[in-house]
Protein backbone atom coordinates (compact mmCIF):
# COMPACT_ATOMS: atom_id res chain seq x y z
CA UNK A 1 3.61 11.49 7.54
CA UNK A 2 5.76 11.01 11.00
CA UNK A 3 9.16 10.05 10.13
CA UNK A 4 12.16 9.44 13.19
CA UNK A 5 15.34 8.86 13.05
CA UNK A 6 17.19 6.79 15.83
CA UNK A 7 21.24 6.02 15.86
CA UNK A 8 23.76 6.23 18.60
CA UNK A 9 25.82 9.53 19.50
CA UNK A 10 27.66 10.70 16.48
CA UNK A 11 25.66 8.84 14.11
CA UNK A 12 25.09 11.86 11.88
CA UNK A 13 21.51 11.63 12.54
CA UNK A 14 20.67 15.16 13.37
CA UNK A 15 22.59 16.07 9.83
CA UNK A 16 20.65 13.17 7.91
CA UNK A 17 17.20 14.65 9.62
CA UNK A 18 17.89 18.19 8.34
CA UNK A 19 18.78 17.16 5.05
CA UNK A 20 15.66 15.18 4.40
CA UNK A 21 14.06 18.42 5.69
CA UNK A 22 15.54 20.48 3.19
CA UNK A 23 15.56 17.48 0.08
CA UNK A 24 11.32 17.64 0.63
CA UNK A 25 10.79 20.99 1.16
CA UNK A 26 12.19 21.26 -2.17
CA UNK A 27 10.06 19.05 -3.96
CA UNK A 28 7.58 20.75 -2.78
CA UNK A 29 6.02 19.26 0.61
CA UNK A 30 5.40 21.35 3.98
CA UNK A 31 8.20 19.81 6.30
CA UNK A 32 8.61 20.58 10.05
CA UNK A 33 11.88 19.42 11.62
CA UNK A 34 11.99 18.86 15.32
CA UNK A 35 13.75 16.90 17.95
CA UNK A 36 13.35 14.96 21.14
CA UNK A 37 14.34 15.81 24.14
CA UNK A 38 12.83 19.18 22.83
CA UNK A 39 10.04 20.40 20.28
CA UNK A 40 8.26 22.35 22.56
CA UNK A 41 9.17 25.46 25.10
CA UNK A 42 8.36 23.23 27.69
CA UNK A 43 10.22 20.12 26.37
CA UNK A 44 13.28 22.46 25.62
CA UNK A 45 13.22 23.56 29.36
CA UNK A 46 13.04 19.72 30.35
CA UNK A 47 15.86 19.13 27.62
CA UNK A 48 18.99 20.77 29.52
CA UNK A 49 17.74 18.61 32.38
CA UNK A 50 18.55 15.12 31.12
CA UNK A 51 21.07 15.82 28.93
CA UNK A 52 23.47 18.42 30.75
CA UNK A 53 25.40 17.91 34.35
CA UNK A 54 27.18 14.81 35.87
CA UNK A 55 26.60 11.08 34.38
CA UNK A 56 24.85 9.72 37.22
CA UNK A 57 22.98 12.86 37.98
CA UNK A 58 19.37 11.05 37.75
CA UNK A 59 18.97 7.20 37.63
CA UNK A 60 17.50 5.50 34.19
CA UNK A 61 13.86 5.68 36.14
CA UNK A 62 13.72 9.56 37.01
CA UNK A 63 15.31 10.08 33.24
CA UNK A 64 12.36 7.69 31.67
CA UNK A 65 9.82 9.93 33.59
CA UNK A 66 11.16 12.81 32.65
CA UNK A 67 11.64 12.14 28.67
CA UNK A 68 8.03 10.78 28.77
CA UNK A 69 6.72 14.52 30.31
CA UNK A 70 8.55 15.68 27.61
CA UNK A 71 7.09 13.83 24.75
CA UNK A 72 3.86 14.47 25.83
CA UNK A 73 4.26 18.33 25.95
CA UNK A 74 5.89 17.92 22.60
CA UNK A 75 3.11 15.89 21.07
CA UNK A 76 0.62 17.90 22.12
CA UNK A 77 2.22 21.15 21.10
CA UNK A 78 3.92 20.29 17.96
CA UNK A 79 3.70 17.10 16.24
CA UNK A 80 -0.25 16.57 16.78
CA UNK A 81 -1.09 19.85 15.41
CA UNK A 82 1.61 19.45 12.61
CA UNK A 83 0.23 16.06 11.29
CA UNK A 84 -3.03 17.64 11.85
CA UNK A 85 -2.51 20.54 9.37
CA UNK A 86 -0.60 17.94 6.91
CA UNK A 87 2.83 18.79 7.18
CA UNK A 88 5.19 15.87 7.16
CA UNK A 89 6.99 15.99 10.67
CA UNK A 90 10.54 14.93 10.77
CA UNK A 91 11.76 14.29 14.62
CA UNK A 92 15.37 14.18 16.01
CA UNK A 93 14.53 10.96 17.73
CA UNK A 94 11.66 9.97 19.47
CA UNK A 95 10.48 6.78 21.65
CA UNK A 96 12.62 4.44 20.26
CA UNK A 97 15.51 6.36 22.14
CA UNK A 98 13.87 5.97 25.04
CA UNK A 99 13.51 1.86 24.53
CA UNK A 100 16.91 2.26 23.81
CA UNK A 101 18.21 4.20 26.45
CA UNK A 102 16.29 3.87 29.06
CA UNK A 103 14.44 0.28 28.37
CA UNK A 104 17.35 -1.59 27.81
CA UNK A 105 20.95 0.22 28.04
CA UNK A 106 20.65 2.43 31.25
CA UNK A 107 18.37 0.04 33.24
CA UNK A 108 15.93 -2.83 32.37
CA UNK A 109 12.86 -0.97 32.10
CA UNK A 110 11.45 -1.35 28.71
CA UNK A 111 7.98 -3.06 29.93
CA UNK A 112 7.59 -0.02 31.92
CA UNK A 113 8.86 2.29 28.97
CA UNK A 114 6.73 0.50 26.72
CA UNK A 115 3.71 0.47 28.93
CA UNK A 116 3.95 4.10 29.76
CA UNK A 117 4.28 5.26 26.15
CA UNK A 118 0.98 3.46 25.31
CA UNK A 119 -0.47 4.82 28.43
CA UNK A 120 0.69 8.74 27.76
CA UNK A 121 1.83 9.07 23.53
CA UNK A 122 0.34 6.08 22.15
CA UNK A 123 1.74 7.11 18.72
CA UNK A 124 4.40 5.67 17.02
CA UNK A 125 6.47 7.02 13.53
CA UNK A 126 5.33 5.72 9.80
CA UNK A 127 8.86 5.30 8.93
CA UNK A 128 12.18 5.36 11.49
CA UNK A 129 15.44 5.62 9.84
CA UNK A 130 18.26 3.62 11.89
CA UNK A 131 21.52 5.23 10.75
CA UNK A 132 23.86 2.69 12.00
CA UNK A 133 27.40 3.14 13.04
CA UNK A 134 30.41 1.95 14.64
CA UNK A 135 30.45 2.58 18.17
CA UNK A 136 34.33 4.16 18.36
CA UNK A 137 33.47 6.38 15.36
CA UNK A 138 30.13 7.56 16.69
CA UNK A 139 31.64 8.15 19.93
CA UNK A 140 34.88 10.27 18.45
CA UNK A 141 32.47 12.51 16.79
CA UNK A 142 30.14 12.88 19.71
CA UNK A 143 33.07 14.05 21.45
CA UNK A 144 34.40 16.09 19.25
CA UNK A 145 31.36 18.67 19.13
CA UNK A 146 32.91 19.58 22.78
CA UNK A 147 28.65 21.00 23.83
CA UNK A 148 27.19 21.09 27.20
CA UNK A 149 24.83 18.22 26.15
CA UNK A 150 27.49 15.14 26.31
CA UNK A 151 26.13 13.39 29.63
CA UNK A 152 25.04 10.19 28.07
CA UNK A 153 28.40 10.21 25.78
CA UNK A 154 30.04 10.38 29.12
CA UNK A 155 29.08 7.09 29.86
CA UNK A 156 31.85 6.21 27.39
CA UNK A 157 32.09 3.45 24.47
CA UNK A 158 30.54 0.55 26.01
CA UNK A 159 26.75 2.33 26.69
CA UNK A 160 27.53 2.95 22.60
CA UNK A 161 28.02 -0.20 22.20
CA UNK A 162 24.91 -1.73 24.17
CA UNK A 163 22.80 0.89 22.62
CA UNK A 164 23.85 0.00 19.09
CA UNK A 165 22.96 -3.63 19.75
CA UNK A 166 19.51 -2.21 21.14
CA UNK A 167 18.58 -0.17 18.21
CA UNK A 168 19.47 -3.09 15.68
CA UNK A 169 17.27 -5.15 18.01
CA UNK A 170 14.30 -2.73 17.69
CA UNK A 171 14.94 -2.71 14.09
CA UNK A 172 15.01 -6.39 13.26
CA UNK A 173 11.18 -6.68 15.41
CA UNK A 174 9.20 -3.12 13.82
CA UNK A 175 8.83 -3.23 9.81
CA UNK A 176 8.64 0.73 10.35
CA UNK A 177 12.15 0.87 10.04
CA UNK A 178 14.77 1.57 7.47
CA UNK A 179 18.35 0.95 8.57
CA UNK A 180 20.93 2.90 6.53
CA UNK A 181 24.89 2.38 6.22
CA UNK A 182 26.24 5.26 8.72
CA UNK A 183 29.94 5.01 7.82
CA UNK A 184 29.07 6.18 3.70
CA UNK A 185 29.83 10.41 3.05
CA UNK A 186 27.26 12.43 4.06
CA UNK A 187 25.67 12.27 0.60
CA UNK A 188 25.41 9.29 -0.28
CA UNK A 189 23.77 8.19 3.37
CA UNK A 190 21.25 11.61 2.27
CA UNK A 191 20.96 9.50 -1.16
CA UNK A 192 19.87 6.34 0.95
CA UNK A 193 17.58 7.67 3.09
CA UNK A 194 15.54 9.96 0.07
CA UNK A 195 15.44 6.41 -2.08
CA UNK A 196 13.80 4.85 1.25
CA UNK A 197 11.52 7.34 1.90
CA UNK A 198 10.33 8.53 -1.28
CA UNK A 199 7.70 5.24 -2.54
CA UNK A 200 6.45 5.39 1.12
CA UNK A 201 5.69 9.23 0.62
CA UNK A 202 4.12 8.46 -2.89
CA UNK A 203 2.23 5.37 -1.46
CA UNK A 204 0.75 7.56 1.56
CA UNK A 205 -0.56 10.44 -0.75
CA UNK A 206 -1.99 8.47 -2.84
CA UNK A 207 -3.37 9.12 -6.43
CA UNK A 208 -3.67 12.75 -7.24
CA UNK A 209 -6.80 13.40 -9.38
């Protein structure tokens, strides 16, 4: 099983992913947690590109280009041969953050973002988990982690706000996703997300013998 999750900076996200990481790996299932930009050396590399240096340092086009290279290397290095061995892969975002960011909030490109994921990945998640939150909060946190990667937060609280709007959009049209209550503690959003995921997981293994 390929399971995303999407949200806006701060979101808690990357937290939520890791969690679910750990919560299945204890019941017992092979789990490999990755993330996007990233995954892969060469993703990685590509990584510090797009998401370190000035705001406007590449325009929503060159940044679509470049995330796509990226997912590509990091499909065909780690989730491909992941799913292949049947390990459940949890991603740090994927596509949909793309749609988001570059499709819709940072330019209107999401034909072309759309059109060159089916001509490059052409795979899409079983399940995407939307933690949704308030643009100020998610912002205040994403700031507050002070790391080299903050370009896109630098954009400041309205991109948040577009890109909010954009992932509830994506959400509403793809039955894939699951969109959890951001602003709960940290365990009870973990709580959430393992009652969402856990009758898909049973439903996809099906019937032992």
């Amino acid at each position: 099983m390929f399971i995303s999750f999407e949200g806006i900076d701060g979101s808690g996200k990357s937290t939520q992913a890791r969690l679910l990481a750990d919560f299945l790996r204890n019941q017992g299932h092979d789990v490999i947690l990755t993330r996007e930009p990233g995954g892969s050396a060469g993703a990685e590399e590509i990584r510090a590109l797009v998401l370190e240096g000035d705001p406007d340092r590449w325009s929503a086009e060159t940044e679509l280009l470049l995330f796509t290279a990226a997912r590509r290397d990091h499909l065909e290095k780690t989730i491909r041969p992941a799913l292949k061995a049947g390990q459940i892969v949890i991603c740090d975002r994927f596509a949909d953050s793309t749609r988001v960011y570059q499709g819709t909030t940072r330019g209107d490109l999401l034909e072309r973002v759309n059109a060159l994921h089916a001509a490059m990945i052409g795979v899409e998640p079983d399940i995407t988990i939307l933690v949704d939150i308030n643009p100020n909060v998610g912002l205040s946190r994403a700031k507050s982690r002070q790391t080299a990667e903050e370009r896109f937060e630098d954009f400041g609280v309205e991109m948040q706000i577009k890109m909010r709007s954009a992932f509830l959009d994506l959400a509403a049209h793809a039955p894939r996703f699951v969109v959890i209550e951001g602003a709960q503690s940290i365990d009870d959003v973990a709580s959430d997300i393992a009652k969402a995921i856990l009758p898909r997981l049973v439903a996809a293994e099906g019937p032992h013998a």
